[in-house]
N, C-alpha and C. Protein backbone atom coordinates (compact mmCIF):
# COMPACT_ATOMS: atom_id res chain seq x y z
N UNK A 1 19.92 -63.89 32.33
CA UNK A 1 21.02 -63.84 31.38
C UNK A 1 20.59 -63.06 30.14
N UNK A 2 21.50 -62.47 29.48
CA UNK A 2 21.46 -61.58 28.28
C UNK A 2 20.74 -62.38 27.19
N UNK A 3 19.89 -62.23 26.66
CA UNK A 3 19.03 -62.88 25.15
C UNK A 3 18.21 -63.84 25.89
N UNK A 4 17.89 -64.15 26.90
CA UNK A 4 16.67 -64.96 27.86
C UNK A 4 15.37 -64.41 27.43
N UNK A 5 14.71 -65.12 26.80
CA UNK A 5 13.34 -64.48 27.20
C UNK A 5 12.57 -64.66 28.23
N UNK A 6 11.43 -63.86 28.78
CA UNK A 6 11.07 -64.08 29.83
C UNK A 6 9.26 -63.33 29.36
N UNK A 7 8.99 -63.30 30.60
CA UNK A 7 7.14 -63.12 30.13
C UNK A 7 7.08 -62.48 31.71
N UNK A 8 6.21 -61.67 31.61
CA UNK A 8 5.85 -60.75 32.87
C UNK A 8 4.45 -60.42 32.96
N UNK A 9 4.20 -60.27 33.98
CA UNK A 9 2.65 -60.20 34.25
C UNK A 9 1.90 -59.17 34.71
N UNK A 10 1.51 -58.02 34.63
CA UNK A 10 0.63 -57.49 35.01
C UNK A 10 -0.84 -57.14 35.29
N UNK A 11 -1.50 -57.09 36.20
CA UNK A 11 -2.57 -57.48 36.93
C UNK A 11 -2.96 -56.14 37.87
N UNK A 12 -4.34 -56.24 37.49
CA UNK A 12 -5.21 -55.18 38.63
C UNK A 12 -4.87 -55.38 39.86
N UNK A 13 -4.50 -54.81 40.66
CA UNK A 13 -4.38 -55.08 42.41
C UNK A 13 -4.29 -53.53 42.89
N UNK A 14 -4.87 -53.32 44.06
CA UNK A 14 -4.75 -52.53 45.36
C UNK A 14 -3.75 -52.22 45.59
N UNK A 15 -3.17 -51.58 46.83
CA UNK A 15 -2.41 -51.44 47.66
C UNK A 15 -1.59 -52.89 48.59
N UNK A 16 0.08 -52.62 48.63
CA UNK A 16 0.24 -53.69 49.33
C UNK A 16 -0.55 -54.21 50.48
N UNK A 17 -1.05 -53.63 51.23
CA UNK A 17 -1.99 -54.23 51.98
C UNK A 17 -3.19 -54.30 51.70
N UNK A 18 -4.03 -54.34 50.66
CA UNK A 18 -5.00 -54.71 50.04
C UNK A 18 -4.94 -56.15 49.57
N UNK A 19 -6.17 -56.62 49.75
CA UNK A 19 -6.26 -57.79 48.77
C UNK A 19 -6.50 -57.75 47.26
N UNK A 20 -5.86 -58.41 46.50
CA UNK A 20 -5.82 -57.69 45.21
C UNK A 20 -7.26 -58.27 44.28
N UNK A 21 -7.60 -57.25 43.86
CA UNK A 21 -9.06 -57.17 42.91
C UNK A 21 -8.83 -57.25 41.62
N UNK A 22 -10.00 -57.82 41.10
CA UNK A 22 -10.46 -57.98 39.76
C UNK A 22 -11.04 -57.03 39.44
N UNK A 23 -10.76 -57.07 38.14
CA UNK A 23 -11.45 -55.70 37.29
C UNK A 23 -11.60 -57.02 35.78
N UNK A 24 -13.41 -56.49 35.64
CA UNK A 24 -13.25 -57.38 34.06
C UNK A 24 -13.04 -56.60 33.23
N UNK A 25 -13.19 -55.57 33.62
CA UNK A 25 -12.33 -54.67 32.00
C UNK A 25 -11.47 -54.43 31.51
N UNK A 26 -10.57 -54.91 32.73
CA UNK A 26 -8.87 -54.57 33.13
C UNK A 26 -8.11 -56.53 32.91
N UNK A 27 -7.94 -56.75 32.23
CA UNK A 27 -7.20 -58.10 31.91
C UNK A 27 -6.10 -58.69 32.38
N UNK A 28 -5.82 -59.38 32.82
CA UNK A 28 -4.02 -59.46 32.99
C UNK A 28 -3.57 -59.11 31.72
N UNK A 29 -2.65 -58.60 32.00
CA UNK A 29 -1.33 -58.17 30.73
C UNK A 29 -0.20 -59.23 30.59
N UNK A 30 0.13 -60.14 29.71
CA UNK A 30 1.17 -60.77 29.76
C UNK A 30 1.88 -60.45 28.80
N UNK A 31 3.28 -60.05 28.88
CA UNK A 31 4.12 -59.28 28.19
C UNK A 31 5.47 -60.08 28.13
N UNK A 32 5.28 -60.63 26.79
CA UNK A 32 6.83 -61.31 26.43
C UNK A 32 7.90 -60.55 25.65
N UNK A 33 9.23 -60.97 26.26
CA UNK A 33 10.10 -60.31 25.96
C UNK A 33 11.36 -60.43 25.79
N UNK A 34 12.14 -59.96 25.60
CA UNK A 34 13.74 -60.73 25.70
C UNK A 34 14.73 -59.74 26.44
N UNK A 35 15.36 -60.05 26.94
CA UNK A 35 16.80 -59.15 27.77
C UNK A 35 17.33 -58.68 26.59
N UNK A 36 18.10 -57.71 26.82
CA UNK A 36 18.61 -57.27 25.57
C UNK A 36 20.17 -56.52 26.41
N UNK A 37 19.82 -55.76 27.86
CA UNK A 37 20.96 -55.11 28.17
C UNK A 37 20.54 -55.76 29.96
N UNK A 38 22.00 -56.11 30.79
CA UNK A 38 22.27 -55.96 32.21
C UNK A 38 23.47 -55.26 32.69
N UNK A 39 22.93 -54.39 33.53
CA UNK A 39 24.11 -53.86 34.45
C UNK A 39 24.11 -53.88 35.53
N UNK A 40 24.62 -53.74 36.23
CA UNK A 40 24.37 -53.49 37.99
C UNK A 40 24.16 -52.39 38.41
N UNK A 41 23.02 -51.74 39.60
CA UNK A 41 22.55 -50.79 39.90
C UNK A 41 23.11 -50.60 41.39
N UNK A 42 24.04 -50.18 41.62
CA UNK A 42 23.86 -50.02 43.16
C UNK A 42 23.53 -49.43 44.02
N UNK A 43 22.60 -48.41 43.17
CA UNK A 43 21.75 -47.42 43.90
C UNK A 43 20.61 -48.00 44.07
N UNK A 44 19.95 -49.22 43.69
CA UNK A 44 18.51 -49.81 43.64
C UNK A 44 18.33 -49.97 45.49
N UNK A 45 17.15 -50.46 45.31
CA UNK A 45 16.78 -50.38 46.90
C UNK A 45 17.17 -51.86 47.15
N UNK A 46 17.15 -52.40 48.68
CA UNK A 46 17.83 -53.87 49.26
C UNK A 46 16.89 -54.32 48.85
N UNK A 47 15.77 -54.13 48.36
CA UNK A 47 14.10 -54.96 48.25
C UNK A 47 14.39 -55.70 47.03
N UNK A 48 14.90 -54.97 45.94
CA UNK A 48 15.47 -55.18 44.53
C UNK A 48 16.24 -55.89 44.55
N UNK A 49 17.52 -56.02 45.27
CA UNK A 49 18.57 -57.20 45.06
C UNK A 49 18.55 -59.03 45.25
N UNK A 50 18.80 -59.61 44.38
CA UNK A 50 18.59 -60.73 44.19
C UNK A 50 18.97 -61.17 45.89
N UNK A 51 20.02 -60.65 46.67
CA UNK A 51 20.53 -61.39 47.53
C UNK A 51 20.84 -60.65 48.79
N UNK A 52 21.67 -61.06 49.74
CA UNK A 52 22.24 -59.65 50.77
C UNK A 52 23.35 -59.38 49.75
N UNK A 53 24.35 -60.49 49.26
CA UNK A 53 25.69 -59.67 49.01
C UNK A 53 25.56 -59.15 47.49
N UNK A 54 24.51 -59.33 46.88
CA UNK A 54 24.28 -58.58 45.47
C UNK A 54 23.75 -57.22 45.27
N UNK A 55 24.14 -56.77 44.43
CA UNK A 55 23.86 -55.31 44.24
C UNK A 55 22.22 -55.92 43.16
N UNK A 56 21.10 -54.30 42.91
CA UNK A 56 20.42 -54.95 42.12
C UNK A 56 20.91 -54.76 40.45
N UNK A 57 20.06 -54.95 39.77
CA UNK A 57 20.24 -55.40 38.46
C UNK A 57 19.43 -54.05 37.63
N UNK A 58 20.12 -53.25 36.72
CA UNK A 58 18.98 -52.61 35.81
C UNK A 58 19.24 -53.78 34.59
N UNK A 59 18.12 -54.07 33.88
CA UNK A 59 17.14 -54.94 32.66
C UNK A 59 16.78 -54.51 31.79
N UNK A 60 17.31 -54.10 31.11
CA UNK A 60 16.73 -53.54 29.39
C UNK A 60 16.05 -54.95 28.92
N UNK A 61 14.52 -54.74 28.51
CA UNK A 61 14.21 -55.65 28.14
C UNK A 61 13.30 -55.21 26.80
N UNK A 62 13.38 -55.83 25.50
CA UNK A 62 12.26 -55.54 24.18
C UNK A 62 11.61 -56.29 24.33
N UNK A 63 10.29 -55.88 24.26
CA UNK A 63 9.32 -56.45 24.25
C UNK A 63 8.81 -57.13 22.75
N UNK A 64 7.32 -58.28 22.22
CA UNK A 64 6.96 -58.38 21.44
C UNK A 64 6.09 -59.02 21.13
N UNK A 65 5.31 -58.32 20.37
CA UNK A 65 4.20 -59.62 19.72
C UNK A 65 2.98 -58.99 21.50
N UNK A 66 2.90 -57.41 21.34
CA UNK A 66 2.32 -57.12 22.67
C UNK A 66 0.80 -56.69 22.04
N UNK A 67 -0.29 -57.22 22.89
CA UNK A 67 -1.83 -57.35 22.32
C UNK A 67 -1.80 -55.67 23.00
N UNK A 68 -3.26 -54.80 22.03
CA UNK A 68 -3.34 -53.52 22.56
C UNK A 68 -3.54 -53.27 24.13
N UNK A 69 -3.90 -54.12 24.61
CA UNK A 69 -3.87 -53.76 26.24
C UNK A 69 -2.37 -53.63 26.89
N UNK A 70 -1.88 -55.02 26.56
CA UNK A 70 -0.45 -54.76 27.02
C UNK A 70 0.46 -53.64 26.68
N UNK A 71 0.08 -53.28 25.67
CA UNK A 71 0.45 -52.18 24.96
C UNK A 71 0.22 -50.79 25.47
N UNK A 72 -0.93 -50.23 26.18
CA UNK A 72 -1.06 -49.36 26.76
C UNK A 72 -0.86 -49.71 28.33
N UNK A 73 -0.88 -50.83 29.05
CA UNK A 73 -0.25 -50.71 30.05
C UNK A 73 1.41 -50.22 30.26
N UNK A 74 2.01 -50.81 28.98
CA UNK A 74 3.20 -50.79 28.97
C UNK A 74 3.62 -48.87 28.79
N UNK A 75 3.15 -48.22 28.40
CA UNK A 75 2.90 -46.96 27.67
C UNK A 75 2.29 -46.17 29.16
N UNK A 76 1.41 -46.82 30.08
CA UNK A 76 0.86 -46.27 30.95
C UNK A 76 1.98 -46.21 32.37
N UNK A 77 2.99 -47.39 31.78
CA UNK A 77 3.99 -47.46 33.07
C UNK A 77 4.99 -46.63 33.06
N UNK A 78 5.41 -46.70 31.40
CA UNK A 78 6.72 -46.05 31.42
C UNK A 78 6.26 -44.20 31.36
N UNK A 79 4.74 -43.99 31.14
CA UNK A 79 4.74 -42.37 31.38
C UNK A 79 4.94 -41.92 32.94
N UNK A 80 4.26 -42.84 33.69
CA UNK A 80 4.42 -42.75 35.13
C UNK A 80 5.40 -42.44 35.60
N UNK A 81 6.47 -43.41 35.40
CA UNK A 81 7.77 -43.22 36.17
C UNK A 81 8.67 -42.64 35.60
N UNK A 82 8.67 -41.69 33.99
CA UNK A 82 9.21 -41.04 33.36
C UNK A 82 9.15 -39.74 33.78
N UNK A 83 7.83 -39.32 33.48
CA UNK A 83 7.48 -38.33 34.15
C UNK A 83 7.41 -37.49 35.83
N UNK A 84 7.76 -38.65 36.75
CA UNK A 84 8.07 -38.51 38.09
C UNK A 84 9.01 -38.64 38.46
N UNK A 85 9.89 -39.03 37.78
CA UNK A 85 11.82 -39.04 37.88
C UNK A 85 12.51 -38.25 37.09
N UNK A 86 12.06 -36.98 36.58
CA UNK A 86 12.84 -35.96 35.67
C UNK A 86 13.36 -34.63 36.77
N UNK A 87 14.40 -34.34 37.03
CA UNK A 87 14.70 -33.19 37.37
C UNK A 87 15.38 -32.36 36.67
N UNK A 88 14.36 -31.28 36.40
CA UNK A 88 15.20 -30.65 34.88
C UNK A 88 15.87 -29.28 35.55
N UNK A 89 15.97 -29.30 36.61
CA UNK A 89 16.79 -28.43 37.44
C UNK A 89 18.08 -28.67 38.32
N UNK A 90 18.82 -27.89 37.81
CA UNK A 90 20.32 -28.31 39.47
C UNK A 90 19.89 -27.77 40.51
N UNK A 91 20.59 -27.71 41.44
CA UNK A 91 20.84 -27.15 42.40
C UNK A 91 20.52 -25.83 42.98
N UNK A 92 21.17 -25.04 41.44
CA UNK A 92 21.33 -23.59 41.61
C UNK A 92 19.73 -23.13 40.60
N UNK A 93 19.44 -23.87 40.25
CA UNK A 93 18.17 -23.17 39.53
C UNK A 93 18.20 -23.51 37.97
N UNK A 94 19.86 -23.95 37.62
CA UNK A 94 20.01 -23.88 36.32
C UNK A 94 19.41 -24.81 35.23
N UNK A 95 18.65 -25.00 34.28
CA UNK A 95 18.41 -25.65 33.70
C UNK A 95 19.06 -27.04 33.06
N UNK A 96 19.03 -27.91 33.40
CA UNK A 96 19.74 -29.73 32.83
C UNK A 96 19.48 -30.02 31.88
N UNK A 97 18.67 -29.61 31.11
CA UNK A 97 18.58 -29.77 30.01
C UNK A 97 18.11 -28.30 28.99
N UNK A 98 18.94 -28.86 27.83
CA UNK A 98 18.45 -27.77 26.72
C UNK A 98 17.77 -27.76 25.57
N UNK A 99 17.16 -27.08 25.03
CA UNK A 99 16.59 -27.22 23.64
C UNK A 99 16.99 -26.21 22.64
N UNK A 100 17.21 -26.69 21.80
CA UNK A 100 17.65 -25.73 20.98
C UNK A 100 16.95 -26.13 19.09
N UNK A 101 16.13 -25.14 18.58
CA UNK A 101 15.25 -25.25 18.09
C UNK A 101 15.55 -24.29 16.33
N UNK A 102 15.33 -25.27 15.52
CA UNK A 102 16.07 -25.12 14.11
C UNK A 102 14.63 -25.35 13.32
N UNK A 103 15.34 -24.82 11.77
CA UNK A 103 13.84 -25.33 10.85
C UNK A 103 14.51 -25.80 9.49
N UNK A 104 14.50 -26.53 8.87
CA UNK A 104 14.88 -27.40 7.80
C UNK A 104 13.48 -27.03 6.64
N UNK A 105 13.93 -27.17 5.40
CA UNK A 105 12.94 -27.76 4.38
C UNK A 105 12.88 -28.84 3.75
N UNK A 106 11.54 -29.21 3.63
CA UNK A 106 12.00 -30.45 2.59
C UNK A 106 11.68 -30.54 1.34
N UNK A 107 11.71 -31.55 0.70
CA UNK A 107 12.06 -31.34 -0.96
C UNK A 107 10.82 -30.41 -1.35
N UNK A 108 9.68 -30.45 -1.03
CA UNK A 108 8.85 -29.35 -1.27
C UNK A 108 8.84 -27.97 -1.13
N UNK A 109 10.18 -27.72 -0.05
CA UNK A 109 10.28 -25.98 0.41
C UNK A 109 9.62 -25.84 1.58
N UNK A 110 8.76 -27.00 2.07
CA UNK A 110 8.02 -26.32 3.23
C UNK A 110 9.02 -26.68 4.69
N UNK A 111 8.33 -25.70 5.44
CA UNK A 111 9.63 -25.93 6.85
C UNK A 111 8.83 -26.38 7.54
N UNK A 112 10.26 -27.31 8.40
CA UNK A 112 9.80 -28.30 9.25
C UNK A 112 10.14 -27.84 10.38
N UNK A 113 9.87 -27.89 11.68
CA UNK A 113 10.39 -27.69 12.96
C UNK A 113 10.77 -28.27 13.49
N UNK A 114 12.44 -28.21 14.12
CA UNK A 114 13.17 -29.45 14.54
C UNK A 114 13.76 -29.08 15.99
N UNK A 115 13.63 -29.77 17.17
CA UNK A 115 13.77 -29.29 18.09
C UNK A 115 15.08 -30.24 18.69
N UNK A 116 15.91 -30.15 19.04
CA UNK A 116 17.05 -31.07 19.33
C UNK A 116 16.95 -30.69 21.36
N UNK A 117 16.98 -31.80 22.00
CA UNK A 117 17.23 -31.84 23.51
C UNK A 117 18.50 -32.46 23.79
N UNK A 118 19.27 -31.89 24.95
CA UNK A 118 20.65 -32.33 25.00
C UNK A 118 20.98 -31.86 26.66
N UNK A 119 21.63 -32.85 27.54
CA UNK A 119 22.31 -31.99 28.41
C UNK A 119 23.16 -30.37 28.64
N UNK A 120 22.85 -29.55 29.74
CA UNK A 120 23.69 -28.47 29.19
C UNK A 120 24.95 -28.44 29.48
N UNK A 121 25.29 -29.99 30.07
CA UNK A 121 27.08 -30.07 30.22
C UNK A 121 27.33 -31.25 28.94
N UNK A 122 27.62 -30.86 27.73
CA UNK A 122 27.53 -31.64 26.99
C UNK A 122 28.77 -33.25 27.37
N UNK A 123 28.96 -34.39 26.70
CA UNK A 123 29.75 -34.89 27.37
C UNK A 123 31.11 -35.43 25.94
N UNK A 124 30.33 -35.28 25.08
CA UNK A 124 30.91 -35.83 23.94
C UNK A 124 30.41 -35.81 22.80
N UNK A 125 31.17 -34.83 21.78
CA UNK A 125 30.71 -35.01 20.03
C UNK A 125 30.16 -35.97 19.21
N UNK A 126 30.41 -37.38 19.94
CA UNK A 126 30.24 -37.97 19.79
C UNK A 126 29.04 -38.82 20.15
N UNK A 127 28.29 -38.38 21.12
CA UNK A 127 26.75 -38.62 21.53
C UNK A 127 26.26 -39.26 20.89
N UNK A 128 25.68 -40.67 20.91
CA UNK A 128 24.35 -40.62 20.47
C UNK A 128 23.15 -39.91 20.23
N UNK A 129 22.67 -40.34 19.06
CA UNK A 129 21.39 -39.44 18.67
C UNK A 129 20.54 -39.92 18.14
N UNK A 130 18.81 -39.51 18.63
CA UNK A 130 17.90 -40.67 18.83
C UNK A 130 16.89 -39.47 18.41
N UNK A 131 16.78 -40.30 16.94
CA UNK A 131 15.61 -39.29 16.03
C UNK A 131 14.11 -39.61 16.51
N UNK A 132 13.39 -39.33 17.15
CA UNK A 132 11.75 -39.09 17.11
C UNK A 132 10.81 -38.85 16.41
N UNK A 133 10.76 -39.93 15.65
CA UNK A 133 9.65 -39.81 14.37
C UNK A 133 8.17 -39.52 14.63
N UNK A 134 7.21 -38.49 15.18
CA UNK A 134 5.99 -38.51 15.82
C UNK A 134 5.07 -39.47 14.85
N UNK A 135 3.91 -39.82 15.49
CA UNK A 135 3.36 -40.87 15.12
C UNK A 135 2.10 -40.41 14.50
N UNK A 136 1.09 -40.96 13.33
CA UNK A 136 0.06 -40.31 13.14
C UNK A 136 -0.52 -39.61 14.20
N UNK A 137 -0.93 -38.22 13.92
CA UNK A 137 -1.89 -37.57 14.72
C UNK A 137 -1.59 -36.89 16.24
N UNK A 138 0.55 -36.92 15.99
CA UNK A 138 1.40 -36.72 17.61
C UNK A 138 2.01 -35.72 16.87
N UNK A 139 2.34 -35.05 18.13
CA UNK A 139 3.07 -34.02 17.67
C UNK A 139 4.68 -34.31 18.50
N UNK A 140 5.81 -32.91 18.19
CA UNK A 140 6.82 -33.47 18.58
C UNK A 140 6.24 -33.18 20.89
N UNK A 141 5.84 -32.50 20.66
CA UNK A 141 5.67 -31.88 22.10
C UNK A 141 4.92 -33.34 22.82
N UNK A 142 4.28 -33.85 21.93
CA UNK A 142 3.79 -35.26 23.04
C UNK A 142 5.11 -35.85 23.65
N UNK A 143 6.36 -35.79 22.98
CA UNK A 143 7.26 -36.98 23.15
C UNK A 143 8.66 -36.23 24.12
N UNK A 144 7.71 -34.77 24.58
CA UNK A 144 8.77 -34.31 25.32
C UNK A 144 9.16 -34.96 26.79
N UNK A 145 8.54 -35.42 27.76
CA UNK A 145 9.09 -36.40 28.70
C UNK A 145 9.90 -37.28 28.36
N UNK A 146 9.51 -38.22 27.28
CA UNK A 146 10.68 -39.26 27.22
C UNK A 146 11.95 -38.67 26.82
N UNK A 147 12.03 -37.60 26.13
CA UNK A 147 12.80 -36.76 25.52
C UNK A 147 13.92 -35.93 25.89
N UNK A 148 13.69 -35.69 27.21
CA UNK A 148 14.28 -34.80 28.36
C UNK A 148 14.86 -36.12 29.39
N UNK A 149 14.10 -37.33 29.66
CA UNK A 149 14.32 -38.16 30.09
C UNK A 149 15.59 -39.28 29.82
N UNK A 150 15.96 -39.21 28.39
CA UNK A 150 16.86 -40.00 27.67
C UNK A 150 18.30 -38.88 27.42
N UNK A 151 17.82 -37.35 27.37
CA UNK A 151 18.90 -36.31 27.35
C UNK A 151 19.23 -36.16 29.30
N UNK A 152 18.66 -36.39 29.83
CA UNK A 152 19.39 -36.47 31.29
C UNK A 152 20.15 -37.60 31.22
N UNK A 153 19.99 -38.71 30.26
CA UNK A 153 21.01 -40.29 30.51
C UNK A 153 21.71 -39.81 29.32
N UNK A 154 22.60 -38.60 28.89
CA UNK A 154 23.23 -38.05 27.97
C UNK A 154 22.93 -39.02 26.17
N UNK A 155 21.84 -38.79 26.14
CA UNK A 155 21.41 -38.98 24.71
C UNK A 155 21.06 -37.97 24.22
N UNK A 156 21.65 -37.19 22.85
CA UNK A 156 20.88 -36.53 22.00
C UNK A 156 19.81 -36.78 21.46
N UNK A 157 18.30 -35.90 21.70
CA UNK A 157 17.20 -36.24 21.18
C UNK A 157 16.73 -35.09 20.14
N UNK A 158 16.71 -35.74 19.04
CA UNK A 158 15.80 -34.66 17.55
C UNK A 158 14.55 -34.96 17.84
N UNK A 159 13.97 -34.03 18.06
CA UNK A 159 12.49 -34.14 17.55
C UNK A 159 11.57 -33.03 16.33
N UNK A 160 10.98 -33.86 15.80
CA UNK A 160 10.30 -32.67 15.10
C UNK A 160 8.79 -33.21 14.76
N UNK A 161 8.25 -32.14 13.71
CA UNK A 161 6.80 -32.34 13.61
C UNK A 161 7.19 -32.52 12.07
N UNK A 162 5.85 -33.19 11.38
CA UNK A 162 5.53 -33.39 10.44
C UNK A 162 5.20 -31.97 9.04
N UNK A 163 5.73 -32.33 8.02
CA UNK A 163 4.94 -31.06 6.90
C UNK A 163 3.23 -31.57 7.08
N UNK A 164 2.75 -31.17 6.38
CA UNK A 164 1.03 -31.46 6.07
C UNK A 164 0.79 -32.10 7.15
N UNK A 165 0.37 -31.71 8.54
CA UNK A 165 0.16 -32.78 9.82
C UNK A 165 -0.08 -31.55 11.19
N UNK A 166 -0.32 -31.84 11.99
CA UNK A 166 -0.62 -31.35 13.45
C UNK A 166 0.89 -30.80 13.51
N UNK A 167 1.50 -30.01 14.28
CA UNK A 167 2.32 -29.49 14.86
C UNK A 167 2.63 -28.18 14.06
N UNK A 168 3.98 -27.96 14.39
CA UNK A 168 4.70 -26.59 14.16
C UNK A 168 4.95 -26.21 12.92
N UNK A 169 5.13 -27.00 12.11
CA UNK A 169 6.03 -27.59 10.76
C UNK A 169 4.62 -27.11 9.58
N UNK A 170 5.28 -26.25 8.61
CA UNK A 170 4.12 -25.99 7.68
C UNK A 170 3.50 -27.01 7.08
N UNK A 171 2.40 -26.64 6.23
CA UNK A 171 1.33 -27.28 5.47
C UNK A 171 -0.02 -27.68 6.03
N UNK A 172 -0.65 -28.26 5.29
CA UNK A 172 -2.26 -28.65 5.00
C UNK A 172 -2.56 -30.07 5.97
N UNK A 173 -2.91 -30.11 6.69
CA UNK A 173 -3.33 -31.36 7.43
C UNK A 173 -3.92 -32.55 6.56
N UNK A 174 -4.78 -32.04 5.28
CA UNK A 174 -5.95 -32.69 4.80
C UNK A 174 -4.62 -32.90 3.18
N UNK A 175 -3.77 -32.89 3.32
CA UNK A 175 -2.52 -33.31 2.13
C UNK A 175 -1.78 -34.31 2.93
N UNK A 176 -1.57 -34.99 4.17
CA UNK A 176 -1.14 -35.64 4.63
C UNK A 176 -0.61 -37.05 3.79
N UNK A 177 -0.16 -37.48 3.88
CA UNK A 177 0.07 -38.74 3.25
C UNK A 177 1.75 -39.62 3.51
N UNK A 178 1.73 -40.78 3.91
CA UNK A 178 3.03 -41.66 4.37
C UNK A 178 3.94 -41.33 3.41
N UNK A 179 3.97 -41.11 1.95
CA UNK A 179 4.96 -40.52 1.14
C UNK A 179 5.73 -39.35 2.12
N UNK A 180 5.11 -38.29 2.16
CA UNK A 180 5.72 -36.90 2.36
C UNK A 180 6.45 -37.22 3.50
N UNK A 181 5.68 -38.12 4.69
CA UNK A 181 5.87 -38.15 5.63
C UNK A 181 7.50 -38.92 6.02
N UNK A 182 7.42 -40.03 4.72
CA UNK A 182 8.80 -40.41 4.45
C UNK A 182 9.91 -39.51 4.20
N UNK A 183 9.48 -38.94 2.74
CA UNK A 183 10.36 -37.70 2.90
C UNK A 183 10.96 -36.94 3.80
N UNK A 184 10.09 -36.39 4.62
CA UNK A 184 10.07 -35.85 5.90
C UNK A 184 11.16 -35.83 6.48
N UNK A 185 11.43 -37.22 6.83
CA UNK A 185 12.04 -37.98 7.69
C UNK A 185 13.75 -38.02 7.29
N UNK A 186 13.51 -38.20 5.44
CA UNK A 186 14.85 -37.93 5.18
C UNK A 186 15.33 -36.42 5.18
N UNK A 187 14.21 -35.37 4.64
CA UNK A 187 14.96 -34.55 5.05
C UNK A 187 15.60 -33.68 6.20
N UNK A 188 14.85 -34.50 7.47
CA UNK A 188 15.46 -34.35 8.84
C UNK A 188 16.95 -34.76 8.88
N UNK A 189 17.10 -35.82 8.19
CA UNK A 189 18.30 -36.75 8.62
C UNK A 189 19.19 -35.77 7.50
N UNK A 190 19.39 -35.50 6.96
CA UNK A 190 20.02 -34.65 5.57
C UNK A 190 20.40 -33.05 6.13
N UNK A 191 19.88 -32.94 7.27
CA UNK A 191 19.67 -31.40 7.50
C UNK A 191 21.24 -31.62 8.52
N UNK A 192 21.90 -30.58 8.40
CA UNK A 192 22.92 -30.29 9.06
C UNK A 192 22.74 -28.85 9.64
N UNK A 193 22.27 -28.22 10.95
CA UNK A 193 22.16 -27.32 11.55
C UNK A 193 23.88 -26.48 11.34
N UNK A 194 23.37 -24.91 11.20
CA UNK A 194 24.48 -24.09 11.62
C UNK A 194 24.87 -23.63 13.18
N UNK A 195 26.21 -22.98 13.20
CA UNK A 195 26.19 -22.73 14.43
C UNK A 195 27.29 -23.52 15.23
N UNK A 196 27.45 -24.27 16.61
CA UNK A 196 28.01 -25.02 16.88
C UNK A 196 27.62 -25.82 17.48
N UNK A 197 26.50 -26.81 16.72
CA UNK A 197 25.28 -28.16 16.53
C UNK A 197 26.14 -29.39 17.17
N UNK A 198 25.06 -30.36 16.61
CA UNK A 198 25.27 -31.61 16.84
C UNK A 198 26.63 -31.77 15.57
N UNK A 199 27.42 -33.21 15.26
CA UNK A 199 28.00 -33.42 14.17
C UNK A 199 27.16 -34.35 14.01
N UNK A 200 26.25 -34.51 12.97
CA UNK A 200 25.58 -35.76 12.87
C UNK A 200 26.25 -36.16 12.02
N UNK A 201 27.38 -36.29 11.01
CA UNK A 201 27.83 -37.33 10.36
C UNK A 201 28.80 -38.47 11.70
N UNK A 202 29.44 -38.03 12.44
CA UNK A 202 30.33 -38.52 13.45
C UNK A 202 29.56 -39.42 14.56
N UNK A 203 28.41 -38.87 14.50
CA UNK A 203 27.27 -39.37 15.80
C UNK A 203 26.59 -40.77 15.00
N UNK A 204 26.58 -42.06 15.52
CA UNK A 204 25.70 -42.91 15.86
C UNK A 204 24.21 -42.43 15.74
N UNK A 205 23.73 -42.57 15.16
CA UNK A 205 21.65 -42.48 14.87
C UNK A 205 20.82 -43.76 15.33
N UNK A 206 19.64 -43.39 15.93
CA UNK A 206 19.09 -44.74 16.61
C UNK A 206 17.53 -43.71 15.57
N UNK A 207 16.55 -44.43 15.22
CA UNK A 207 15.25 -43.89 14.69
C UNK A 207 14.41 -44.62 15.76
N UNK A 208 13.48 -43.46 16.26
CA UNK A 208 12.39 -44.11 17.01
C UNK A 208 10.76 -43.96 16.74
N UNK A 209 10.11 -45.06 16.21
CA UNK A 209 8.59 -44.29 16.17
C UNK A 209 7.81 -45.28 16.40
N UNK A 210 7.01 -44.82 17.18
CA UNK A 210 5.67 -45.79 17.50
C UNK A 210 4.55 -46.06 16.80
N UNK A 211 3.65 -45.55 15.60
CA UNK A 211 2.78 -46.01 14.60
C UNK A 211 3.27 -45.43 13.21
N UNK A 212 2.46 -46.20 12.58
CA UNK A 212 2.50 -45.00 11.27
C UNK A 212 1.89 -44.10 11.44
């Protein structure tokens, strides 16, 4: 049920026909969490369905309160199957997804590099749009799988790089500091691309970032 929490387990093991092994370096992972979204999948496999006459279930679930192991298992799962379920091609060769690549300043003058990913059959002006805040020491290009991954499930994705920091985006690495980096961030959100862009006043904003 929707707002259930639940706890999940992950564990070193083999192959289904293996007997499953210990690793002491490798811990169980126990990962608590809460439902947050259910729908029905009826493309899932019969293995997946609760029943014969049930379809299976997709589970949006947030996680929390996850120790660093669980934490990179969790990070180690979702690159796996992110990265092996993207087809960024049709049929005909044509590209499914697009990028289209802008530069903003911020209150300092220096430019930032902002890369927006989007289906190339757009579906609605109205899109969601899911800013990518890179994380100390990431650039926007680390976060391109999930990125392409969330624009095939028709989400608009911004990404960009930092001023004073690793990536595309000018300045000094060794001027870095969570101030600017704040800034940053607003002047991403402030930036209105020319052309015939996103509408980000009309669009829904989700912010996503994984460290400081």
């Amino acid at each position: 049920m929707a707002d259930e929490e639940i706890t999940l387990h992950f564990s070193s093991s083999g192959d289904h026909d293996q007997p499953k092994t210990q690793n002491p370096e490798a811990p169980e992972a126990i990962l608590t969490g809460r439902i947050v979204h259910l729908a029905p999948d009826p493309t899932a496999s019969s293995e997946l369905a609760p029943g014969p006459s049930q379809s299976g279930q997709r589970i949006g679930i947030r996680f929390s309160q996850l120790t660093p192991f669980a934490e990179r298992e969790v990070n180690r799962v979702l690159a796996q199957h992110i990265g092996s379920s993207i087809d960024v091609e049709d049929r005909e060769g044509q590209p499914l997804i697009m990028s289209d690549r802008w530069e903003c300043r911020n209150t300092h003058g220096q430019t930032i590099a902002v890369t927006a990913d989007h289906a190339r059959h757009e579906i609605s002006l109205d899109t969601p749009i899911l800013v990518v805040i890179p994380g100390f020491g990431s650039t926007q290009t680390d976060y391109v799988p999930l990125s392409f991954y969330l624009a095939a499930n028709h989400v608009r994705v911004l990404r960009y790089d930092h001023s004073n920091h690793v990536g595309q985006s000018e300045g000094n690495i060794l001027h870095t500091t969570l101030r600017n980096m704040q800034a940053d961030l607003q002047s991403v959100l402030d930036f209105t691309p020319h052309g015939p862009p996103l509408r980000w006043l009309s669009s829904p904003k989700t912010l996503l970032h994984e460290s400081l």
